[in-house]
Protein backbone atom coordinates (compact mmCIF):
# COMPACT_ATOMS: atom_id res chain seq x y z
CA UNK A 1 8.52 19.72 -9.22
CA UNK A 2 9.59 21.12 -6.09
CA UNK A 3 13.37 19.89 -4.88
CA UNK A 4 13.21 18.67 -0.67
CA UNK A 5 16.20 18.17 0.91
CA UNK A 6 16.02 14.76 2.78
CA UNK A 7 18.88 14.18 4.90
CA UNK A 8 21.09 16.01 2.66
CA UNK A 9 20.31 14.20 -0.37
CA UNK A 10 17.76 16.42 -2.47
CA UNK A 11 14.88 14.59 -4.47
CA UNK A 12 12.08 15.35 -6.52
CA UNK A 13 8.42 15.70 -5.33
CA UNK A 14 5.55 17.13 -6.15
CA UNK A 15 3.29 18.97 -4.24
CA UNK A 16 -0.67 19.52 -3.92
CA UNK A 17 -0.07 23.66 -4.05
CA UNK A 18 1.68 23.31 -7.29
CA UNK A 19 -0.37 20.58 -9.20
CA UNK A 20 -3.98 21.38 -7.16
CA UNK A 21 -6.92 19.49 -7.66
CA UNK A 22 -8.51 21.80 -9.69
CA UNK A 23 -5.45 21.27 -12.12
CA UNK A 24 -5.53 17.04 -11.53
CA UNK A 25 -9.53 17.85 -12.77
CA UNK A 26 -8.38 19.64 -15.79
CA UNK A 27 -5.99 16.99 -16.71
CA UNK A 28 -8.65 14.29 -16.63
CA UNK A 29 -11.52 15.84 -17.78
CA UNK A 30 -11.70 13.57 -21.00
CA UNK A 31 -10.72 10.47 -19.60
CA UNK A 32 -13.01 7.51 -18.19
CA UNK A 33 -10.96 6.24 -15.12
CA UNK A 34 -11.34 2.44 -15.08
CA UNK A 35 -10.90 0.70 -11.81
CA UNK A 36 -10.10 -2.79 -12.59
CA UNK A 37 -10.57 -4.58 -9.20
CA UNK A 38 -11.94 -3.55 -5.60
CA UNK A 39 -10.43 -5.23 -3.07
CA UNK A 40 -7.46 -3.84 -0.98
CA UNK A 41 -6.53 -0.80 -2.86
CA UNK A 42 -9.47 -0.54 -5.33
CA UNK A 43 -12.16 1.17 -2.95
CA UNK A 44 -10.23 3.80 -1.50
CA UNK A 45 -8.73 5.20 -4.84
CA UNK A 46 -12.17 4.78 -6.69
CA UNK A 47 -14.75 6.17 -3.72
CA UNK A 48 -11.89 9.24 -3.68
CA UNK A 49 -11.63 10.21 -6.88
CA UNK A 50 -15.24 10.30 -7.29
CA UNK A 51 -15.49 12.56 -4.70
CA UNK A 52 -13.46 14.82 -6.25
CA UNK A 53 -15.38 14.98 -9.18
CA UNK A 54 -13.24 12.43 -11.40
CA UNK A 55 -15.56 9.85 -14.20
CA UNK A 56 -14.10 6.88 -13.03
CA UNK A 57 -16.08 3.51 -13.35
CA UNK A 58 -15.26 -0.41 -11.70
CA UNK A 59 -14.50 -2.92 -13.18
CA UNK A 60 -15.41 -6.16 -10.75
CA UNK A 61 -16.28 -9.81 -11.16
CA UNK A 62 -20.38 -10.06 -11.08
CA UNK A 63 -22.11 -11.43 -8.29
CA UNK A 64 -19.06 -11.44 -5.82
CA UNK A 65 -18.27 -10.13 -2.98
CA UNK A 66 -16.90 -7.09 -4.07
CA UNK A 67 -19.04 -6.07 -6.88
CA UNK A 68 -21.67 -6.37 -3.66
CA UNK A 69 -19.19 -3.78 -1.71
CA UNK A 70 -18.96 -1.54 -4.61
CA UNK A 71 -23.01 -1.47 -5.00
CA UNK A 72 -23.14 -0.87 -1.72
CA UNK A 73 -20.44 2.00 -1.98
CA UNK A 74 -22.70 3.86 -4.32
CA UNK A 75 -21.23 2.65 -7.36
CA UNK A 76 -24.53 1.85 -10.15
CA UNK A 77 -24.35 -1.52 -12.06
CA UNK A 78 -24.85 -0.35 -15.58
CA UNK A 79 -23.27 3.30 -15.42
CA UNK A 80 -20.51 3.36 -12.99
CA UNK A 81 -20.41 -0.18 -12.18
CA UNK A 82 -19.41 -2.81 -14.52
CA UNK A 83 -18.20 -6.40 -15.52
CA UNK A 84 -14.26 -6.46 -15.79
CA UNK A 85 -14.41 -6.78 -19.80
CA UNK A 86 -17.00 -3.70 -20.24
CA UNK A 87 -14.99 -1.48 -17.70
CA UNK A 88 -11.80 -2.12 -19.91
CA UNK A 89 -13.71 -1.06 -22.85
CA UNK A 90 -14.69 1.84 -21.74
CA UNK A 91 -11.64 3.00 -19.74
CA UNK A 92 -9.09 5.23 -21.39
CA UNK A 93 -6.79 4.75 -18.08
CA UNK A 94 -7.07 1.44 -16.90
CA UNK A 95 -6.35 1.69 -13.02
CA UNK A 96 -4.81 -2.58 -12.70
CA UNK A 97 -5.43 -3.08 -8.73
CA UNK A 98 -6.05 -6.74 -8.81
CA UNK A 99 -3.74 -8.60 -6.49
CA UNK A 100 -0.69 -9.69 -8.44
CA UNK A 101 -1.91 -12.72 -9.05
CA UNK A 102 -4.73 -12.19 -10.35
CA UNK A 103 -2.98 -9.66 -12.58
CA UNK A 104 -1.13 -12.03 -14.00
CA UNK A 105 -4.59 -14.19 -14.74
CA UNK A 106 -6.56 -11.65 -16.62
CA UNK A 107 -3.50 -9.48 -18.30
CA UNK A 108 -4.48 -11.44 -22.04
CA UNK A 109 -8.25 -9.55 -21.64
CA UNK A 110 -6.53 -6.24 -20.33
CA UNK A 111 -3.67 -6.36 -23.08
CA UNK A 112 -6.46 -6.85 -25.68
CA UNK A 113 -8.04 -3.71 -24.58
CA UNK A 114 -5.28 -1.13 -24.73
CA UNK A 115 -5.19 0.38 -27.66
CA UNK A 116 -3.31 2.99 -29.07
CA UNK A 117 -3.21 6.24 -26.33
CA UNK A 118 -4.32 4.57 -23.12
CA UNK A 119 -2.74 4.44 -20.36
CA UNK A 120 -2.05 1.67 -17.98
CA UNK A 121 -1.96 2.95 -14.41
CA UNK A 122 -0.32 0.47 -11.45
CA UNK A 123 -0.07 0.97 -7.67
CA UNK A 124 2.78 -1.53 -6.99
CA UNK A 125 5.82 -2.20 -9.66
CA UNK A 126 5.53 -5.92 -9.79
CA UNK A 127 3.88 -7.14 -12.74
CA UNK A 128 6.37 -5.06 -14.95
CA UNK A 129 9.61 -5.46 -12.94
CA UNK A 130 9.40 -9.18 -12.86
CA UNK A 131 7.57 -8.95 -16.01
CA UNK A 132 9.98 -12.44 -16.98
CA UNK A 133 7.55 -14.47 -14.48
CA UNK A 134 4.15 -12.36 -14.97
CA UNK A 135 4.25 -12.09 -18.76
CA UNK A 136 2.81 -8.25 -18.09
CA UNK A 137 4.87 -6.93 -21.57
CA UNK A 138 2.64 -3.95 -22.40
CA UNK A 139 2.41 -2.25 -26.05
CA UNK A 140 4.62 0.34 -26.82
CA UNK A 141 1.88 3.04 -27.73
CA UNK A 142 0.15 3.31 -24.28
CA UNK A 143 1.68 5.30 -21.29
CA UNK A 144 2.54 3.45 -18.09
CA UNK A 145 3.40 4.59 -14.73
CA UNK A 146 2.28 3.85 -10.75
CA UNK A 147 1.19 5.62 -8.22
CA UNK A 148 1.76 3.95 -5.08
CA UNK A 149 0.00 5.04 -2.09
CA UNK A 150 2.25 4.58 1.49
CA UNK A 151 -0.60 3.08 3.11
CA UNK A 152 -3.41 0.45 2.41
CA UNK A 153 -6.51 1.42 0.70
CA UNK A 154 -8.52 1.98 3.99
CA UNK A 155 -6.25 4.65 5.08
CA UNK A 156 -5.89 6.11 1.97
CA UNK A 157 -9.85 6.70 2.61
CA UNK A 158 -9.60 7.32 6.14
CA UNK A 159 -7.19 10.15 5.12
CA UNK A 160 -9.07 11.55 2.64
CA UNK A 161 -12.48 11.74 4.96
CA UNK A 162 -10.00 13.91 7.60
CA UNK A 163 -8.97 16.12 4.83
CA UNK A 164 -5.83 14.87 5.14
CA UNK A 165 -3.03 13.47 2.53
CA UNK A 166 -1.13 9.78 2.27
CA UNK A 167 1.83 10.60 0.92
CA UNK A 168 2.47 8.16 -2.78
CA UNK A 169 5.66 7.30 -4.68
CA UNK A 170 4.93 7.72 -8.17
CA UNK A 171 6.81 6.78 -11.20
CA UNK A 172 6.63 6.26 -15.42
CA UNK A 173 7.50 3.94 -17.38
CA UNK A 174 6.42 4.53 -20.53
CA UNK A 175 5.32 7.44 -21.83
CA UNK A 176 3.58 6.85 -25.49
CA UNK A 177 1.72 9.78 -25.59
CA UNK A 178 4.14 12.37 -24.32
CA UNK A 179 1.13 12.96 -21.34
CA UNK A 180 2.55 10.26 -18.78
CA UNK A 181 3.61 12.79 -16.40
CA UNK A 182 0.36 15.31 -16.27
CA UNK A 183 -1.74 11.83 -16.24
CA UNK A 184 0.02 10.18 -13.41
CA UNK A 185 0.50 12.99 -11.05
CA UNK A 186 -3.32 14.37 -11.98
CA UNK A 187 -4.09 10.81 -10.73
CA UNK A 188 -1.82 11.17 -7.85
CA UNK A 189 -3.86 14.34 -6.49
CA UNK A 190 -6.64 12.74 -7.31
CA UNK A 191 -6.62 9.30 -5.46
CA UNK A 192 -5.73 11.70 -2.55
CA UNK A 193 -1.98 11.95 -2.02
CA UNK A 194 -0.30 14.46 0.09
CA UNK A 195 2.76 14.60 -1.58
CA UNK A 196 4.68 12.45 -4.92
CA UNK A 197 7.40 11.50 -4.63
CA UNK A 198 9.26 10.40 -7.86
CA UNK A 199 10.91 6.87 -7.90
CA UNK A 200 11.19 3.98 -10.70
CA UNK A 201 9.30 0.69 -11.22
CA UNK A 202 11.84 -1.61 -9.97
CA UNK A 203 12.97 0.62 -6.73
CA UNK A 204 9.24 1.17 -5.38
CA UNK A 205 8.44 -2.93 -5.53
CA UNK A 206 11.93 -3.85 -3.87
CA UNK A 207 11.29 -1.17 -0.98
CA UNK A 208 7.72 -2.06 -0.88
CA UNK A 209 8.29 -5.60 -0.50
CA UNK A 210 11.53 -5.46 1.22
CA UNK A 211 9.35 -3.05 3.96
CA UNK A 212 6.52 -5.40 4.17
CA UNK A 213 8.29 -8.67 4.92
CA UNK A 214 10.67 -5.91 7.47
CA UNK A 215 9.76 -3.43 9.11
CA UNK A 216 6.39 -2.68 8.18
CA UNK A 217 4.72 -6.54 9.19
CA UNK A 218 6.73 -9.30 9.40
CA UNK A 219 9.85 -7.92 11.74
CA UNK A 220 7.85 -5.87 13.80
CA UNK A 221 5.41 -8.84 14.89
CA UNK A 222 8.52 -11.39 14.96
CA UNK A 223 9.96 -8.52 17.49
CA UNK A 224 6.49 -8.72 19.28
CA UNK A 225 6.18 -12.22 19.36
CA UNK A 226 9.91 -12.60 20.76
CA UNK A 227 9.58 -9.96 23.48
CA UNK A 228 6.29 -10.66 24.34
CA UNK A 229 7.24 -15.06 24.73
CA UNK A 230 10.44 -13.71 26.85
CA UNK A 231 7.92 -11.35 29.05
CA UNK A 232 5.81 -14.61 29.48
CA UNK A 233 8.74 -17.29 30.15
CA UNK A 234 9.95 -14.83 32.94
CA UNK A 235 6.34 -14.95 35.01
CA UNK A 236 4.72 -11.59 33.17
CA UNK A 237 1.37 -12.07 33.06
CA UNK A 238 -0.48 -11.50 29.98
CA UNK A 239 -1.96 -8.12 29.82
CA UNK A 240 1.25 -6.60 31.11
CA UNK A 241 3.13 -8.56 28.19
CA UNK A 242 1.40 -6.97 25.80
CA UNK A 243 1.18 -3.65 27.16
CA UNK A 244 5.28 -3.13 27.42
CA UNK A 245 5.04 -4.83 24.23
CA UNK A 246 2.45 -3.88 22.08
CA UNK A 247 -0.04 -1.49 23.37
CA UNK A 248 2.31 1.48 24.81
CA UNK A 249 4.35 1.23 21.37
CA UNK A 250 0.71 1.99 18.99
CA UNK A 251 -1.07 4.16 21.39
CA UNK A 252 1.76 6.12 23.30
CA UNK A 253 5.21 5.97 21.95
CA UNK A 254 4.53 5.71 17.60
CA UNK A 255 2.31 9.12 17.35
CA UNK A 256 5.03 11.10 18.80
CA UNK A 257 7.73 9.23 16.47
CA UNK A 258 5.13 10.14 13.49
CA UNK A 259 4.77 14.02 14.96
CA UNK A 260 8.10 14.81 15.23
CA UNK A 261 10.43 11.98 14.72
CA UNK A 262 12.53 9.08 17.13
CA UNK A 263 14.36 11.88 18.92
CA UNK A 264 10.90 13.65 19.73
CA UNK A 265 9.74 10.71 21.52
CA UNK A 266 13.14 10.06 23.44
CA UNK A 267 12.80 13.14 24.52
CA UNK A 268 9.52 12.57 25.84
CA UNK A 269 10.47 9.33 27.74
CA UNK A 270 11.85 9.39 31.31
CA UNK A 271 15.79 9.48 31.32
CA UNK A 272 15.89 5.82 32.18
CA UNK A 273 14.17 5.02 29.21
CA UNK A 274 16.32 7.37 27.15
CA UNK A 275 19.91 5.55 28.09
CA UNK A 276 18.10 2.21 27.75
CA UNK A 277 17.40 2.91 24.16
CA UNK A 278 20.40 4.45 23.42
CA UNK A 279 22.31 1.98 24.96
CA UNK A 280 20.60 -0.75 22.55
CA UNK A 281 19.21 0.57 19.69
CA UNK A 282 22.68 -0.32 17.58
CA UNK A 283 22.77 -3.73 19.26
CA UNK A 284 19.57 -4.78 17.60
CA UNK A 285 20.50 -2.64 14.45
CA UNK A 286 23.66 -4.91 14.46
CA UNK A 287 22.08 -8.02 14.61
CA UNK A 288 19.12 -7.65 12.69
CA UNK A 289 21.63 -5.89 9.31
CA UNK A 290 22.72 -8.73 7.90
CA UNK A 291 18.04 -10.58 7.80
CA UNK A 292 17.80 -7.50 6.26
CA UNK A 293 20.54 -7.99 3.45
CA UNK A 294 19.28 -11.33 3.17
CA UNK A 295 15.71 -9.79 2.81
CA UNK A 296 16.64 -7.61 -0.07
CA UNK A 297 18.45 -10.05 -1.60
CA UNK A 298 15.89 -12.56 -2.11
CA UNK A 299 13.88 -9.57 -2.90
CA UNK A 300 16.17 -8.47 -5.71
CA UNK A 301 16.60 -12.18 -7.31
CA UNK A 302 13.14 -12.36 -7.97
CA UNK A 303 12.92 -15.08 -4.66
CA UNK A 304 10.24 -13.27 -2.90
CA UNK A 305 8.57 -12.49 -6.36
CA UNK A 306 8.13 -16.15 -7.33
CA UNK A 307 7.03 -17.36 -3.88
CA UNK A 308 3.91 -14.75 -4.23
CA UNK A 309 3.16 -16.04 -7.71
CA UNK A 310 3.22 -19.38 -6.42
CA UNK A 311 1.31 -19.54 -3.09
CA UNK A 312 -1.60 -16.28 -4.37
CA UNK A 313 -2.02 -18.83 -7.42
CA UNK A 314 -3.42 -21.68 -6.34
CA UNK A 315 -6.75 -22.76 -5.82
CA UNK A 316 -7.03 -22.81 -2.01
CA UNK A 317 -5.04 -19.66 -1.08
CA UNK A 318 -7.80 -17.91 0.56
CA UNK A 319 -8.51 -20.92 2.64
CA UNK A 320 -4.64 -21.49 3.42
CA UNK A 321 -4.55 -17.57 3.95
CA UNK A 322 -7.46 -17.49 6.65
CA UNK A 323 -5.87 -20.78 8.67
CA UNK A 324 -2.26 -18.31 9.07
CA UNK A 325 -4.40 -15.20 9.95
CA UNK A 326 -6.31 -17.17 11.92
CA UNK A 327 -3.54 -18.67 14.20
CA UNK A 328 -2.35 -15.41 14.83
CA UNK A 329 -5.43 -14.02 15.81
CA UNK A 330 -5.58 -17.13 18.40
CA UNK A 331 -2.51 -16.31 19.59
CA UNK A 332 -2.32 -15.72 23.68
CA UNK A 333 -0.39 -12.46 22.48
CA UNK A 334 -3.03 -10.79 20.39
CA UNK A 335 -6.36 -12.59 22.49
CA UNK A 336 -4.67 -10.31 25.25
CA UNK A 337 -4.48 -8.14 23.04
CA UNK A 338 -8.19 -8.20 22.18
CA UNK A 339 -9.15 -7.82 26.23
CA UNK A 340 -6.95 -4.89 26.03
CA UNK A 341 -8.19 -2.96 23.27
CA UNK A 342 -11.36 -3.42 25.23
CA UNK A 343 -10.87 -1.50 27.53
CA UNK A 344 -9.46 1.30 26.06
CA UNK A 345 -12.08 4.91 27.08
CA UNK A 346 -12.93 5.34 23.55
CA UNK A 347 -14.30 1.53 23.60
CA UNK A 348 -16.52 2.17 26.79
């Protein structure tokens, strides 16, 4: 593995010129890659490594909604298409992208099927670390690791259609058959990563959901939804509430942070905007610290863990789910939102 300096601090990742995926096909020549759901990550990691010439099969509830998306994805019912049982059969690494949830649900029929010398892949540590409220306990003679894409499934295809990498955290933690590390990196390349970068089970599911509930969904659209209702109460109208909100943040400001970093697009901003941002930035840094610590303190207890099991569990989550999606979609902030995404050139 190749040693980056990040910030000073060196760490361990691997690249695609070292471990290429001519190397990742080697590696998995002999294995039957079993995709055990297809839902949020599930497509984009099965539809990629069969383009890159990996035997990987599905594994998907019959007659559902997703075995439909899978057909229709090119996947055949019968060869490369299967019912969840059959797939596990047949799969010498399991691939477990069910929600965590239903992880927890069908982990008696997946346990059953991993014998000696499988391997039990994840994309998200939680069934193991909080393996006290999932009951995920695997054997001791199979290998298990993660790889954990920095992106949802779609973009992990989108990516991967551009030719381009989404850079994965990837980690083992248990290796039976002294072939963790070739199998989960050979997996890496060939789900489409740009880069590994090495971690543990427990620290990629308390960044993962410590940055979903922060920075990566819930902050940023409580910072929307504040700005945007102070915009609003001070006689902004709509449209330009959103636009000095959301839209010039997406389509403007973020690709320049994501070329070339914060300073990049400071630099890029009209002095005025500079010493406004630098005037504030530690203000908000100051007051948000301590929801933060709270965050990953929940996090850490298990909190934020339990309250997943608890709500994805029952019954009516989906319909529960779609009423909360639904009132933010209704929202005055993202209907404006809708008009302008409208009228963007590449939508005329």
């Amino acid at each position: 593995m190749a040693k980056l300096n990040f910030g000073g601090v060196e760490e361990n990742v691997v690249t695609r010129q070292e471990f290429s995926l001519s190397k990742a096909q080697e590696v998995l020549k002999d294995e039957v890659i079993a995709v055990i759901g297809y839902g949020v990550q599930g497509p984009g990691q099965a539809l990629n490594q069969k383009d890159n010439g990996i035997n990987v099969i599905v594994g998907q509830r019959k007659n559902s909604k997703s075995w439909d998306k899978a057909v229709a994805d090119g996947f055949v019912p019968g060869e490369t298409l299967f019912e969840i049982e059959e797939a596990l059969k047949r799969g010498t690494i399991i691939c477990y992208l069910l929600s965590d949830a239903a992880q927890i649900e069908y982990w008696p029929k997946v346990k059953e099927h991993l014998t000696p010398g499988k391997a039990l892949y994840f994309s998200h540590g939680f069934g193991i670390t909080f393996n006290d409220r999932t009951g995920i306990v695997p054997p001791p003679d199979v290998d298990v690791f993660l790889v954990a894409p920095k992106g949802s499934g779609t973009s992990l295809r989108r990516m991967f259609l551009q030719d381009r990498g989404l850079n994965s955290s990837f980690a083992i933690y248990q290796d039976a058959t002294g072939r963790a590390w070739d199998r989960v990196v050979a997996l890496g390349i060939a789900i489409g990563s740009g880069y590994l970068f090495e971690t543990d089970f427990k620290k990629e599911v308390y960044s993962d959901l410590a940055g979903e509930r922060g920075t990566l969904m819930g902050a940023i659209q409580g910072i929307f939804a504040a700005q945007y209702d102070v915009l609003r109460k001070k006689g902004h109208s709509p449209s330009e509430a959103f636009n000095e909100t959301v839209e010039e943040l997406t389509q403007s400001l973020m690709p320049l942070v994501a070329e070339n970093g914060m300073d990049w697009m400071y630099a890029n901003c009209s002095t005025t905007a500079q010493r406004g941002a630098l005037d504030w930035w530690k203000r908000f840094r100051d007051v948000t610290s301590p929801l933060f610590e709270e965050l990953y303190n929940s996090v850490a207890a298990g909190n934020e863990a339990q309250l997943s099991i608890d709500s994805n569990s029952k019954p009516d989550y989906r319909v529960k789910l779609e009423e909360e999606l639904q009132e933010l979609r209704e929202s005055e902030m993202w209907q404006a939102g809708k008009t302008v995404r409208s009228l963007r050139p590449e939508n005329n």
